[in-house]
Protein backbone atom coordinates (compact mmCIF):
# COMPACT_ATOMS: atom_id res chain seq x y z
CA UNK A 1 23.07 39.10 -2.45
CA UNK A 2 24.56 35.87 -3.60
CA UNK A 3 24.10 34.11 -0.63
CA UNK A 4 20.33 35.15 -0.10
CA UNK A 5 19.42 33.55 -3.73
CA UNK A 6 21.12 30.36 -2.92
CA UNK A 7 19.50 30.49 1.01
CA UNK A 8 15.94 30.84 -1.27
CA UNK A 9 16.85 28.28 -3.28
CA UNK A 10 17.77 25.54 -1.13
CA UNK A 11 14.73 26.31 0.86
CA UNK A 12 12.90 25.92 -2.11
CA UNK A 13 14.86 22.79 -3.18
CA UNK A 14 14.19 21.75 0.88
CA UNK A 15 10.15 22.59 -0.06
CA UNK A 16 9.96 20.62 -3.09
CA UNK A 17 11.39 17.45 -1.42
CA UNK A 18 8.67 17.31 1.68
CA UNK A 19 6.42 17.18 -0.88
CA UNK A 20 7.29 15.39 -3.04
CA UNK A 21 8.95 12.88 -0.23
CA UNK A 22 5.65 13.08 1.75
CA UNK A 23 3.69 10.65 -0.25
CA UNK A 24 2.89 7.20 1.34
CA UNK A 25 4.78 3.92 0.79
CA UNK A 26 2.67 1.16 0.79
CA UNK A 27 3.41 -2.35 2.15
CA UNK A 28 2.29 -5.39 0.13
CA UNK A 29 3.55 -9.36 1.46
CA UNK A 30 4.19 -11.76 -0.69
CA UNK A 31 6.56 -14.96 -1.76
CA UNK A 32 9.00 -13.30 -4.41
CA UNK A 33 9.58 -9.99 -5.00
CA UNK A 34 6.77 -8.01 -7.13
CA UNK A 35 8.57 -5.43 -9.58
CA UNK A 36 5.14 -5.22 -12.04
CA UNK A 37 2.09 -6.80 -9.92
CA UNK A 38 -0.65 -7.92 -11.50
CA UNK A 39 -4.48 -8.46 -10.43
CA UNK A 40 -3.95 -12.56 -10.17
CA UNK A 41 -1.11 -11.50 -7.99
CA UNK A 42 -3.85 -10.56 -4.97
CA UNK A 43 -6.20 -12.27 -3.34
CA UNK A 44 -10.01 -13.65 -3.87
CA UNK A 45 -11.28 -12.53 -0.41
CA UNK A 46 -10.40 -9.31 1.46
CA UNK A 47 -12.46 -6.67 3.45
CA UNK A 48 -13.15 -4.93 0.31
CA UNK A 49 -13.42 -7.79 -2.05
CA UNK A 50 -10.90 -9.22 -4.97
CA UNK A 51 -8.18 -7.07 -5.09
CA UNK A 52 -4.12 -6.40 -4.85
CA UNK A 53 -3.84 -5.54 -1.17
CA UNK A 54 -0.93 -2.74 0.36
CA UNK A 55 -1.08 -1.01 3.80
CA UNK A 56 0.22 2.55 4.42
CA UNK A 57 1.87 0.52 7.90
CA UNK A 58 4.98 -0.95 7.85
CA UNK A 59 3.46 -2.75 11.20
CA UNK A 60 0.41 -4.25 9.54
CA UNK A 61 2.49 -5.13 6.66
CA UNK A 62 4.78 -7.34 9.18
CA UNK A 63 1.93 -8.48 10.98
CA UNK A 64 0.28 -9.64 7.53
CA UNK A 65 3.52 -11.85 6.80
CA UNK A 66 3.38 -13.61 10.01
CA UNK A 67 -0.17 -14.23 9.19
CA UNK A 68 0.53 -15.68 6.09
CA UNK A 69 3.29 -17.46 7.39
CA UNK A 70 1.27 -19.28 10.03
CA UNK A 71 -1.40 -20.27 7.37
CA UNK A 72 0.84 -21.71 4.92
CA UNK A 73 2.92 -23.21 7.40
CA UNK A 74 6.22 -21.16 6.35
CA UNK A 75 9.06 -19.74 8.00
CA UNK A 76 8.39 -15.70 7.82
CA UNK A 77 11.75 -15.15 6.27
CA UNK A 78 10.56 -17.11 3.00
CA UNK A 79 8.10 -13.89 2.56
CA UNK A 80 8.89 -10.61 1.62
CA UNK A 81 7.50 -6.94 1.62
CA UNK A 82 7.14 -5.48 -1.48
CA UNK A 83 7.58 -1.63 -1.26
CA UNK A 84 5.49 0.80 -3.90
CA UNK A 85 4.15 4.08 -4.23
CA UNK A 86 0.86 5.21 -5.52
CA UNK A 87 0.86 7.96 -8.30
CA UNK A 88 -1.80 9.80 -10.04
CA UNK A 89 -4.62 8.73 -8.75
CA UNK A 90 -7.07 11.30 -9.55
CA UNK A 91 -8.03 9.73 -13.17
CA UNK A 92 -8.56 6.61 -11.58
CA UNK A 93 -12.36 5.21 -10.54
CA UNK A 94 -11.76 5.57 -6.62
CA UNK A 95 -13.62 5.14 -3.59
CA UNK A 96 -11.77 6.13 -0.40
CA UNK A 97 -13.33 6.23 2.83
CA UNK A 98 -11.34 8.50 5.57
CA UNK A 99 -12.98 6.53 8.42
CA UNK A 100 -14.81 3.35 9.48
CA UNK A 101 -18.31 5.37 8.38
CA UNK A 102 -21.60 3.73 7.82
CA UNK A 103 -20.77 3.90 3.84
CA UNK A 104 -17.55 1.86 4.54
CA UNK A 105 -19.09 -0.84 6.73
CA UNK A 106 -22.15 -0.96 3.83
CA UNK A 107 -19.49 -1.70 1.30
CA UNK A 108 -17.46 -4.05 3.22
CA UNK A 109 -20.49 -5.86 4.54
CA UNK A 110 -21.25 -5.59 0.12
CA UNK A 111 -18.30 -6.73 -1.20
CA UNK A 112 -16.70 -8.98 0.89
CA UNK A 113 -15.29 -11.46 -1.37
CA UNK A 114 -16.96 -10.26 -4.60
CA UNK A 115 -15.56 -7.96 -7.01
CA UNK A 116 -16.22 -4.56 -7.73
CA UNK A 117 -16.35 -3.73 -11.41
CA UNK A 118 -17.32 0.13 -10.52
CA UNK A 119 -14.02 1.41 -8.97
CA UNK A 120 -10.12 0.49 -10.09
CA UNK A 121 -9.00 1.92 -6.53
CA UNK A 122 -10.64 1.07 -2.76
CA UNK A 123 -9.12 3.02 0.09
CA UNK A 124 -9.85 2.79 4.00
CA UNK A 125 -9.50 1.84 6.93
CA UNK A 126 -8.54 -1.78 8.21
CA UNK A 127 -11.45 -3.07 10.19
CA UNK A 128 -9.46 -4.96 12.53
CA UNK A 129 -7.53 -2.13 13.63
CA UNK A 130 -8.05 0.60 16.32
CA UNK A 131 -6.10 2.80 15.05
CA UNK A 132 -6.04 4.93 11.62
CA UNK A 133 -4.52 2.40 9.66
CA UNK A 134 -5.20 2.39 5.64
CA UNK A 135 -5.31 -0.51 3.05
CA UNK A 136 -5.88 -0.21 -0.32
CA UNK A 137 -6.88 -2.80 -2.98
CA UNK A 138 -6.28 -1.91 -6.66
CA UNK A 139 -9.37 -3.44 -8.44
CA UNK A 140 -8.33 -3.37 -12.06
CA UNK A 141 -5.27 -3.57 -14.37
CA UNK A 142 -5.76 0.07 -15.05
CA UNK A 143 -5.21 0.82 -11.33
CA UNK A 144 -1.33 -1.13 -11.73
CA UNK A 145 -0.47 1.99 -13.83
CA UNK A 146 -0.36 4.01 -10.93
CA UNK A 147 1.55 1.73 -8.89
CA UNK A 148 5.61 2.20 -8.75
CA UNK A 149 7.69 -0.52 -7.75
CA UNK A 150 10.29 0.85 -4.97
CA UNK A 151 12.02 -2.15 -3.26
CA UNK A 152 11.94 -5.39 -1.59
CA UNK A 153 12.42 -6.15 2.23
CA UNK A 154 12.37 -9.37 4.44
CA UNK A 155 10.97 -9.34 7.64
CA UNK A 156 14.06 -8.70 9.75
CA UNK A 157 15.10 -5.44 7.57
CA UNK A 158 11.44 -3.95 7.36
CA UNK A 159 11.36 -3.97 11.38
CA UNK A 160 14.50 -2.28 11.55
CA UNK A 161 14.05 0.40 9.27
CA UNK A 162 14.73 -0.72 5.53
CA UNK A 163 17.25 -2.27 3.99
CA UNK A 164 16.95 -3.76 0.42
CA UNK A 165 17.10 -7.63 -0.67
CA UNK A 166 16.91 -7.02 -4.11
């Protein structure tokens, strides 16, 4: 009897942590580690106008850093990765498009490079991508609320799996 109560509980112990461990990490390059971002700390131009950009792909997020490397002439081990999490979301304005619709090219064509006073939170997809590959851009201070700071990694540790600098 003992041992089927802790069996349940462990499985529900083992339950609780997918979900809870299932939500996304997001990805966000920059020059110094980010603990509390703010709006300035994003950019002026993106697919879906000013805003703090993260991807849900540790990939994009490395390709993003060589990016920036290459246009500000730096070595890519001068950048990091800042690692967050997104959390209660659902009292925050939001737009989030599932796929590259006719809605989201509308509002990309829209706001590209202009702000969006209407919504705190953009999701979707990345338009230079193939695949199923999300950004989001938090739009507002509000939207930082939501945001958890998890860790920091450089290049070399966020290909191999993690590992913090900070």
């Amino acid at each position: 009897m003992l041992g089927s109560g802790l069996l349940l509980l462990l499985g529900l112990l083992y339950l609780l942590w997918l979900l809870l461990g299932s939500r996304h990490k997001l990805y966000h390059v920059a020059d110094r580690k980010i603990e509390e971002p703010k709006l300035s700390d994003g950019q002026l131009r993106g697919e879906f106008g000013e805003g703090f950009y993260l991807t849900d792909s540790k990939k994009l997020a490395n390709q993003w850093l060589d990016e920036q490397a290459h246009k500000k002439n730096q070595n890519p081990d001068e950048l990091l990765i800042n690692v967050y999490r997104l959390k209660k979301i659902k009292n925050l304005s939001r737009w989030i498009f599932k796929d590259k619709t006719e809605n989201w090219q509308h509002y990309i064509l829209e706001k590209q490079g202009y702000g969006d006073e209407k919504h705190a939170l953009v999701v979707g997809p990345v338009f230079t991508s193939d695949k199923k590959v999300m950004q989001y851009a938090l739009k507002t201070e509000e939207a930082f609320e939501h945001l958890k700071y998890i860790k920091c990694l450089n290049k070399n540790k966020s290909k191999k799996g993690g590992g913090r600098i900070d």
